[in-house]
Structure formats: structure tokens, C-alpha cells
Protein backbone atom coordinates (compact mmCIF):
# COMPACT_ATOMS: atom_id res chain seq x y z
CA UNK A 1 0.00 0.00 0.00
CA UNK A 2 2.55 2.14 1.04
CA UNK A 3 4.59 1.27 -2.11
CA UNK A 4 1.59 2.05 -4.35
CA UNK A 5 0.88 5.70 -2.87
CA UNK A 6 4.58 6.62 -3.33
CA UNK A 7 4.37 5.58 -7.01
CA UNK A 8 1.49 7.72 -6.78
CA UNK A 9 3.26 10.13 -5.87
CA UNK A 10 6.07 10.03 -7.98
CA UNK A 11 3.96 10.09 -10.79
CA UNK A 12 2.01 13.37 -9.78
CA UNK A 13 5.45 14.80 -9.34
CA UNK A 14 6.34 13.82 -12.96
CA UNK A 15 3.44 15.04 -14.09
CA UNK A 16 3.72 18.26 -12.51
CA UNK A 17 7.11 18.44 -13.92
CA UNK A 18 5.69 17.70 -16.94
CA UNK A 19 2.84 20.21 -16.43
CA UNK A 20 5.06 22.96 -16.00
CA UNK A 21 7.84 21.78 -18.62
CA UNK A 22 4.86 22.32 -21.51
CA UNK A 23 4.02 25.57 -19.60
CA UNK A 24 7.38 26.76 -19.96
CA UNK A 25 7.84 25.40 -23.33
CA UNK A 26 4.72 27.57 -24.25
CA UNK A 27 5.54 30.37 -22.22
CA UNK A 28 8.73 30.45 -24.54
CA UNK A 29 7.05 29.92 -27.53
CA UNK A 30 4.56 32.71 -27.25
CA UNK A 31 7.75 34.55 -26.52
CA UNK A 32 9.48 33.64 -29.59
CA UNK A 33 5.85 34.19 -31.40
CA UNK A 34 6.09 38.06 -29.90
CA UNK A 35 9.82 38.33 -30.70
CA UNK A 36 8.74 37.05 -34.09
CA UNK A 37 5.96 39.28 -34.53
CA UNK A 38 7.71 42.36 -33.24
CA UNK A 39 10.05 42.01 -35.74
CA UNK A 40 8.13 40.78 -38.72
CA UNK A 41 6.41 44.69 -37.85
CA UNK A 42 9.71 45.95 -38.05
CA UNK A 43 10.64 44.20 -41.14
CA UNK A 44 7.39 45.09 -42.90
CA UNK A 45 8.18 48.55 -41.84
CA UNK A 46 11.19 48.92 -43.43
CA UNK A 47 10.04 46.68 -46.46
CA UNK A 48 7.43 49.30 -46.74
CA UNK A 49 10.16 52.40 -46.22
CA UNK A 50 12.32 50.69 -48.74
CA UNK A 51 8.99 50.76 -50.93
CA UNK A 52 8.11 54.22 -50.67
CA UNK A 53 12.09 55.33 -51.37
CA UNK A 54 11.50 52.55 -54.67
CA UNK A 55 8.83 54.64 -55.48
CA UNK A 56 10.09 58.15 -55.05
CA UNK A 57 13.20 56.85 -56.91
CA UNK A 58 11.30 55.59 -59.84
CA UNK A 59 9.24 58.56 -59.98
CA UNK A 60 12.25 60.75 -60.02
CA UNK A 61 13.87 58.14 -62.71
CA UNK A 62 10.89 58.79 -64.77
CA UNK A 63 10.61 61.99 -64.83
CA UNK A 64 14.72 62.53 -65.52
CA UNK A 65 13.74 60.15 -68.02
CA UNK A 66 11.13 62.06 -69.57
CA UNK A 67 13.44 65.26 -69.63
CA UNK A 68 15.48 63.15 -71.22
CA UNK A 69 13.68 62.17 -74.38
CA UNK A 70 12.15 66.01 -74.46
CA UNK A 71 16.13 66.53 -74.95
CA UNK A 72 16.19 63.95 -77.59
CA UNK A 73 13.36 65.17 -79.06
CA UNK A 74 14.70 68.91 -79.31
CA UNK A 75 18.14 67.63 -80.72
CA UNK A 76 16.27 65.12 -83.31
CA UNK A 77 14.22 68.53 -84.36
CA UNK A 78 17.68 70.26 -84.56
CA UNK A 79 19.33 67.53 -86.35
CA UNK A 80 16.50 67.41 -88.87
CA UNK A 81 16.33 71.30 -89.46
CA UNK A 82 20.39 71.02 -89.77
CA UNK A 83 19.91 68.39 -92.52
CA UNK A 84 17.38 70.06 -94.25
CA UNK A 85 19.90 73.35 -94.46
CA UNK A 86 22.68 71.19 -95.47
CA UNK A 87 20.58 69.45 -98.16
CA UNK A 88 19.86 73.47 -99.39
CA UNK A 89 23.66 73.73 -99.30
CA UNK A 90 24.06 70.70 -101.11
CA UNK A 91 21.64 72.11 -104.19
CA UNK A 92 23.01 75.49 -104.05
CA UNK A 93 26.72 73.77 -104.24
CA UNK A 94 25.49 71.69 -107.69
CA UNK A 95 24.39 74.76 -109.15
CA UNK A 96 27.36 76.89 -108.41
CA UNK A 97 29.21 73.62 -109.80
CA UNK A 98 27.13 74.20 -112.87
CA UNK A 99 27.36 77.30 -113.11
CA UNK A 100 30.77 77.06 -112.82
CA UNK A 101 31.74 74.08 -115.26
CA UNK A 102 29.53 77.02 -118.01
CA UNK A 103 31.73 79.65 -116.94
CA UNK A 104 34.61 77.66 -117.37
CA UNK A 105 33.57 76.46 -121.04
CA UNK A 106 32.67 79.44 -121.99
CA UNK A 107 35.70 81.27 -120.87
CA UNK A 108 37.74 78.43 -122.31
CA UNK A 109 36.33 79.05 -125.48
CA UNK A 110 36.97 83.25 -125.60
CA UNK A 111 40.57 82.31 -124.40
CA UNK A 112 40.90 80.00 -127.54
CA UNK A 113 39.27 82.73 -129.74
CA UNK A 114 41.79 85.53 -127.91
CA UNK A 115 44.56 83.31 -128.74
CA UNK A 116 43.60 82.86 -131.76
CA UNK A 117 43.10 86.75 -132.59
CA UNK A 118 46.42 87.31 -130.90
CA UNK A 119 48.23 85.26 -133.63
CA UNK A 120 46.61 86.73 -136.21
CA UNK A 121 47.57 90.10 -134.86
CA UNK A 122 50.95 88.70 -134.97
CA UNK A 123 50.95 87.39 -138.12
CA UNK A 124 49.70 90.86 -139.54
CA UNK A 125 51.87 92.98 -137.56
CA UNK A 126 55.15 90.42 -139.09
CA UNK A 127 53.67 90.97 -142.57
CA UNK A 128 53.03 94.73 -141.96
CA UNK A 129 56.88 94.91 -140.89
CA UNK A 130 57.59 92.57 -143.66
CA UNK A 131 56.11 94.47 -146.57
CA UNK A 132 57.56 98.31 -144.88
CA UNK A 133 60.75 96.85 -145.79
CA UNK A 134 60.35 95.43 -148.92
CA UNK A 135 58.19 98.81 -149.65
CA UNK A 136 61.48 100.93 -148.35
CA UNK A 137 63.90 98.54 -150.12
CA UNK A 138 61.68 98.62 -153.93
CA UNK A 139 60.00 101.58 -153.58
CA UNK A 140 60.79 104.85 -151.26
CA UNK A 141 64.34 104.22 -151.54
CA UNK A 142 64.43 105.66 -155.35
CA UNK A 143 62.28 108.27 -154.65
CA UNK A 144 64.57 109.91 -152.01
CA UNK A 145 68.18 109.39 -153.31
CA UNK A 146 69.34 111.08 -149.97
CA UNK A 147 67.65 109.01 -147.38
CA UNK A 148 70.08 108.03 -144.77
CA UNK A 149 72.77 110.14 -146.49
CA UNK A 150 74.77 112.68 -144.47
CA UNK A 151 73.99 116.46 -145.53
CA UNK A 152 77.30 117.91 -146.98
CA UNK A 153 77.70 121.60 -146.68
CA UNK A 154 80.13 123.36 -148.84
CA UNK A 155 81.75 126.81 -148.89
CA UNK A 156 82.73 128.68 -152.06
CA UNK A 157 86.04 127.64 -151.87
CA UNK A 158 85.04 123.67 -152.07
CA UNK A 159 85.83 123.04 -148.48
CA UNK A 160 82.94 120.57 -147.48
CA UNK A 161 81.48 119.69 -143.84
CA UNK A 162 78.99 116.53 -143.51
CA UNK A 163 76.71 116.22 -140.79
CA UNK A 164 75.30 112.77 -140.09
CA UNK A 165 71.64 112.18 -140.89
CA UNK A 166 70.64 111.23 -136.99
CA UNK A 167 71.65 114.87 -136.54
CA UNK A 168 69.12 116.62 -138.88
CA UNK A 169 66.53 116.20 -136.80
CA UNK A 170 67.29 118.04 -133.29
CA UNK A 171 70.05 119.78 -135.17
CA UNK A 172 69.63 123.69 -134.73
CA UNK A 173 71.49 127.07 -136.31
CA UNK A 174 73.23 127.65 -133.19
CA UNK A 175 74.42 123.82 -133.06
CA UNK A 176 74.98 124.32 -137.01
CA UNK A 177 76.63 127.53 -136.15
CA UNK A 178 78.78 125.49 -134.02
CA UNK A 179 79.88 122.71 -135.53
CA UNK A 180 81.02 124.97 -138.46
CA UNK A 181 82.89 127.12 -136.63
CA UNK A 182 85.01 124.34 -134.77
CA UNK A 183 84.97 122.93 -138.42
CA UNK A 184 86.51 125.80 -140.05
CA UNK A 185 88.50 127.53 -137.79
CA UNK A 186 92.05 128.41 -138.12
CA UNK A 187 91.52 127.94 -142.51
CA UNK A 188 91.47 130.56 -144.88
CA UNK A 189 88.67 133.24 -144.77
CA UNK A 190 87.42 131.87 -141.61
CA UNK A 191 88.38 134.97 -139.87
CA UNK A 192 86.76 137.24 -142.39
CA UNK A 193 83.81 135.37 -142.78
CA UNK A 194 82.19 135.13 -139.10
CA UNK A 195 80.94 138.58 -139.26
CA UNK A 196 78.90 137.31 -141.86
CA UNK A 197 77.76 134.61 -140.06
CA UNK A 198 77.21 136.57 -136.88
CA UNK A 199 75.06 139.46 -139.08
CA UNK A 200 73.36 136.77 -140.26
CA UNK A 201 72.50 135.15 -137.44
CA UNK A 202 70.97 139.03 -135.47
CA UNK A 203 69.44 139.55 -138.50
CA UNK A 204 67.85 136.39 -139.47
CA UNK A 205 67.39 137.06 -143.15
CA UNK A 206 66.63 140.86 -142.69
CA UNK A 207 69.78 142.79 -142.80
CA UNK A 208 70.27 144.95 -146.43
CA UNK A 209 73.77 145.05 -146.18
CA UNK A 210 75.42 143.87 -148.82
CA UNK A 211 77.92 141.80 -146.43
CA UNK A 212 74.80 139.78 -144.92
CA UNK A 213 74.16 138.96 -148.90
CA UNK A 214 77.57 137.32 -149.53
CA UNK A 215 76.75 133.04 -149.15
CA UNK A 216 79.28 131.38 -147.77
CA UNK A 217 78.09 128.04 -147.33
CA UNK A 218 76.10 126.44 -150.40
CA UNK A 219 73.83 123.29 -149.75
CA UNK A 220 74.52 120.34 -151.88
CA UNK A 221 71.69 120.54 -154.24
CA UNK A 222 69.99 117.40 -154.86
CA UNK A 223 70.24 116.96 -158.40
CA UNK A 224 74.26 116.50 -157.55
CA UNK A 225 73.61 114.22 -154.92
CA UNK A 226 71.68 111.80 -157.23
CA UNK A 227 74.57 112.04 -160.15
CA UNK A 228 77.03 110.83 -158.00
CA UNK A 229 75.60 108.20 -156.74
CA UNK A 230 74.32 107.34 -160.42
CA UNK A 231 70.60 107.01 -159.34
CA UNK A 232 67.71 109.00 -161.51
CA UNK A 233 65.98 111.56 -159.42
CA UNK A 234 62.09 111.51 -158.93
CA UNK A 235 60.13 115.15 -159.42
């Protein structure tokens, strides 16, 4: 009897221990349960932070975004307006090039023709210069027996002085006057004849006195130049 109530015992002790073991066990799992819940609120609360930043990120994306392609948009415009100018360019270009390549022809063509003139000119300017001298060779030269013959001036006494032909032209009486006097001096008569020469020279072809009227230098007529150099003379 005795043996039976202390297994009684014993097992209301277990039991107890048991009773409180599942308490405890309980007691810790509604623990863990609060733990668990406590933080699952934190966790959705920063899952729904993290949401909310998501979404303000996103919106801010999309709206950089859409800046973006007005951007795009604006340089696509610009592009296409900068296209459009060049393809004006382009057209204006191939008609200047046109334009041009006529020009050029054109021009080509007058330079050919100017060329061509300026030969001719050439040509007739040599044959011009070509039949002068044939002309001065055949023709003028018998019709002035003195051309390019000095002028031969001779005194009474047959003393002559010649003066070049490139002289006759700028050659004036007080050169003339000159030249015969360096000519002459120091012969015969010389020193009686320079009053002449001096009277004549004041006077100029008006003096009356009768010393003025004596020649002392006689030009070689013509007629005397053409029989010595045996060619006829044309009147």
C-alpha cells in the first residue's frame, strides 16, 4: 500500500514536472511568437520604407527620363532642321558647280578665240613689218636718193662739212653755227667770214647790207647728190 501511494506520488510529481515543462515550453514559444511578430512589424516597416524610397526613386527616374527624351526630341528637331539646311547647301553647291563648269567652257572658249586673234595680230603685224621693208627697199628708196645720207655743206672755196643724218633732226642754227665754226677755224677766210655769219645770225634774213648777202656756205643741191651716186631723181 505504502509502495503504491509513493508511485502515486512520484507520478504526480512527474506530471507536474511535466505540467510545467509544456508551460514553460509555451511560455517560450509565445515569446518567440512576440519576438517574431515584433520584428516581422519591423521588417514590414522597413520593407514598406524601402517601398516608398523605390517609389520616389522611380518617380524621379521617370521623370529625368522624360526630360530626357524632351532633350532627344529637341536635338532630333535640330538635327532634322540642320539636314534640311545642309541638303539646301548641297543644291546650291550643284548649281554653283554648274554654273561654274559654263563659266569655265565658256571662258575656255573666248581664251581659244583671244589666242587665236592674238596670232593673227601677230601674223599681220610680221607681214606689216615685212612688206615696210620690202616697200622701203623697192619703192621709197628711189624716190629719195638722200635718205640716210649725211647732208654735206660746202663753202665757195670747195671746203665741205657733212653732218650725219641722226643729226638733222634736233640739229639747230646755233648747233649748225657750231659745228662749223670748230669745223673751219684756223683755214682761210674763216676769220673774215664770221661777221657774216654773226650778221646773219641778229638779222635772221633781214639785214640789207650787202655783207649779210655774200653766201658762204652752199647746200649740196639734190640733183648733184643723185649724179654721184648714179641714181635717176624723182620730181
Amino acid at each position: 500500500m505504502r509502495e503504491d501511494q509513493g508511485s502515486i506520488v512520484a507520478l504526480t510529481a512527474c506530471d507536474v514536472l511535466l505540467t510545467q515543462r509544456k508551460a514553460l515550453w509555451l511560455l517560450a514559444n509565445s515569446a518567440n511568437m512576440v519576438v517574431e511578430t515584433r520584428s516581422a512589424r519591423v521588417d514590414n516597416t522597413t520593407l514598406l520604407a524601402r517601398v516608398t524610397e523605390v517609389q520616389d526613386l522611380e518617380s524621379k527616374s521617370c521623370s529625368n527620363q522624360e526630360e530626357i527624351l524632351g532633350l532627344m526630341r529637341q536635338q532630333r528637331k535640330s538635327s532634322e532642321e540642320q539636314v534640311q539646311k545642309l541638303d539646301e547647301v548641297n543644291q546650291q553647291l550643284v548649281k554653283q558647280d554648274t554654273t561654274s563648269r559654263s563659266i569655265l567652257a565658256v571662258t575656255g572658249e573666248a581664251l581659244s578665240a583671244i589666242l587665236q586673234v592674238k596670232d593673227l595680230l601677230v601674223q599681220v603685224s610680221q607681214d606689216v613689218i615685212n612688206v615696210r621693208v620690202v616697200l622701203n627697199s623697192t619703192f621709197l628708196r628711189p624716190m629719195d636718193p638722200t635718205k640716210e645720207l649725211p647732208a654735206i655743206i660746202e663753202d665757195p672755196l670747195g671746203r665741205q662739212v657733212p653732218i650725219p643724218p641722226e643729226w638733222l633732226g634736233s640739229l639747230d642754227w646755233e648747233a649748225l653755227y657750231a659745228l662749223l665754226s670748230c669745223q673751219l677755224k684756223g683755214q682761210n677766210g674763216h676769220e673774215m667770214r664770221l661777221p657774216t655769219l654773226r650778221d646773219g645770225n641778229k638779222c635772221a634774213g633781214k639785214c640789207h647790207s650787202p655783207v649779210s648777202e655774200i653766201r658762204l656756205w652752199n647746200v649740196v643741191p639734190i640733183q648733184e647728190l643723185a649724179r654721184k651716186r648714179r641714181t635717176p631723181v624723182l620730181l
